[in-house]
Protein backbone atom coordinates (compact mmCIF):
# COMPACT_ATOMS: atom_id res chain seq x y z
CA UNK A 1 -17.02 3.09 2.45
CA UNK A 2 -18.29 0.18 0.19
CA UNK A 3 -19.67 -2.99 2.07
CA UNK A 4 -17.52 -5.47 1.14
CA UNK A 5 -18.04 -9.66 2.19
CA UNK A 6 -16.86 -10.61 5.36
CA UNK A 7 -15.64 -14.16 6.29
CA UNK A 8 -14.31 -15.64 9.16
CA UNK A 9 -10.65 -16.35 9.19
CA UNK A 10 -12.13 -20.15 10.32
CA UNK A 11 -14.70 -19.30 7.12
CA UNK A 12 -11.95 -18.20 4.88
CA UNK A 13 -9.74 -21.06 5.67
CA UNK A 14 -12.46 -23.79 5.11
CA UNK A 15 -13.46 -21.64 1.66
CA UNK A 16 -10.32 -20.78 0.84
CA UNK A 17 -10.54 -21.19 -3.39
CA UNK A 18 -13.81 -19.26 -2.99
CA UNK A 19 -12.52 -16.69 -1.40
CA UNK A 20 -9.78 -16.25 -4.09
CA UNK A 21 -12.55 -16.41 -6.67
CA UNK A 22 -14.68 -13.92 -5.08
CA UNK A 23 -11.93 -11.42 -4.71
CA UNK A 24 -11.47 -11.09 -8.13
CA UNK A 25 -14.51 -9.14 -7.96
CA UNK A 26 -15.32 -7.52 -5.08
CA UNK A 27 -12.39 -7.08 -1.68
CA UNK A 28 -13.22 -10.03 0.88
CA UNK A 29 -12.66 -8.57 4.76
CA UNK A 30 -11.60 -11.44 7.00
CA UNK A 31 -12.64 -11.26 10.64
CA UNK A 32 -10.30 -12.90 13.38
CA UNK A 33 -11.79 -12.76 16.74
CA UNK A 34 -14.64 -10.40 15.55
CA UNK A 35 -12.49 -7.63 14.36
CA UNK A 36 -11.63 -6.56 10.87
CA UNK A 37 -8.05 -8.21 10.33
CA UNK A 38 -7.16 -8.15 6.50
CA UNK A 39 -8.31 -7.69 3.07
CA UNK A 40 -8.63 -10.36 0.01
CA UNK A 41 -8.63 -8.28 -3.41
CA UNK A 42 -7.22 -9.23 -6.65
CA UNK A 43 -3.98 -9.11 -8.02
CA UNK A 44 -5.10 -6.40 -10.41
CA UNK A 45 -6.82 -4.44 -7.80
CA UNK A 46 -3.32 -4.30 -6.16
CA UNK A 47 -1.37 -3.37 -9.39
CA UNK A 48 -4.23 -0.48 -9.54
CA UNK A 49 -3.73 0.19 -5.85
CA UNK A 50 -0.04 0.42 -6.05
CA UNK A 51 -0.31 2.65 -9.74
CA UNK A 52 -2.41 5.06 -7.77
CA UNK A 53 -0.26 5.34 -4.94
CA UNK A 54 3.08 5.87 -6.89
CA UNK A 55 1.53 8.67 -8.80
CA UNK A 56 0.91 10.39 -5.65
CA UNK A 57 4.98 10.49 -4.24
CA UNK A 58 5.91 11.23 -7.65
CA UNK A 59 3.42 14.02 -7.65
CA UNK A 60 4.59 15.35 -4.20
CA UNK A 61 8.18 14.69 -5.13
CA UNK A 62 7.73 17.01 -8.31
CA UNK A 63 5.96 19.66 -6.27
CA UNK A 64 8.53 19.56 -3.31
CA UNK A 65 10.87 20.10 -6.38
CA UNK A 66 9.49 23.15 -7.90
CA UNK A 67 9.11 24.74 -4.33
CA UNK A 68 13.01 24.58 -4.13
CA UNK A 69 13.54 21.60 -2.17
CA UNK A 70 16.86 19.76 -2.73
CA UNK A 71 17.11 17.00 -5.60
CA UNK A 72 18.18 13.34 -4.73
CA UNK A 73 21.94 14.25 -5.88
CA UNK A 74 22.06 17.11 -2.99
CA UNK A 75 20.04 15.01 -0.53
CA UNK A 76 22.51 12.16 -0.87
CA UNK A 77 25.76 14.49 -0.59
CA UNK A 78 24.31 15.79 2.40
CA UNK A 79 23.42 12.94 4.11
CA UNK A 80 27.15 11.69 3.35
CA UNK A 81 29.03 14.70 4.58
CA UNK A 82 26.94 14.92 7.87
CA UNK A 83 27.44 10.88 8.20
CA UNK A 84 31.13 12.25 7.62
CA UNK A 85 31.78 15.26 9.85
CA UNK A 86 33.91 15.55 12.62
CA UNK A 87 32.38 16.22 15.49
């Protein structure tokens, strides 16, 4: 894992704007009560991020596909007649 700049959440509210400016660089970790709590990164690191991750459930959703799993359509009408059935 990189090493990545650690504040203080006291740190990161004091420095605040440098924080922001930092992040467009490099993620910022912010520590509250000495334990890792969130993550600062850019807005562009999170479109990245997010690109990355919808490539992946479109990937498994194509492969689920072509190993005969049922489309959206079927799921749906499924779902509908067992919300449906009389039991």
């Amino acid at each position: 894992m990189t090493i990545m700049m650690t504040e203080t959440a006291t740190e990161a509210k004091t420095r605040f704007g440098q924080i922001l400016e930092k992040s467009q660089h490099e993620p910022v970790v912010i520590e509250k009560s000495g334990r890792n709590y969130a993550v600062v990164i850019s807005f562009q690191e999170y479109e990245r991020m997010a690109a990355i991750e919808d490539a992946h459930w479109a990937k498994m959703a194509e492969e689920s596909r072509a190993e005969g799993f049922i489309g959206v359509d079927e799921s749906a009408n499924l779902i509908q007649s067992l919300l449906h059935a009389k039991t």
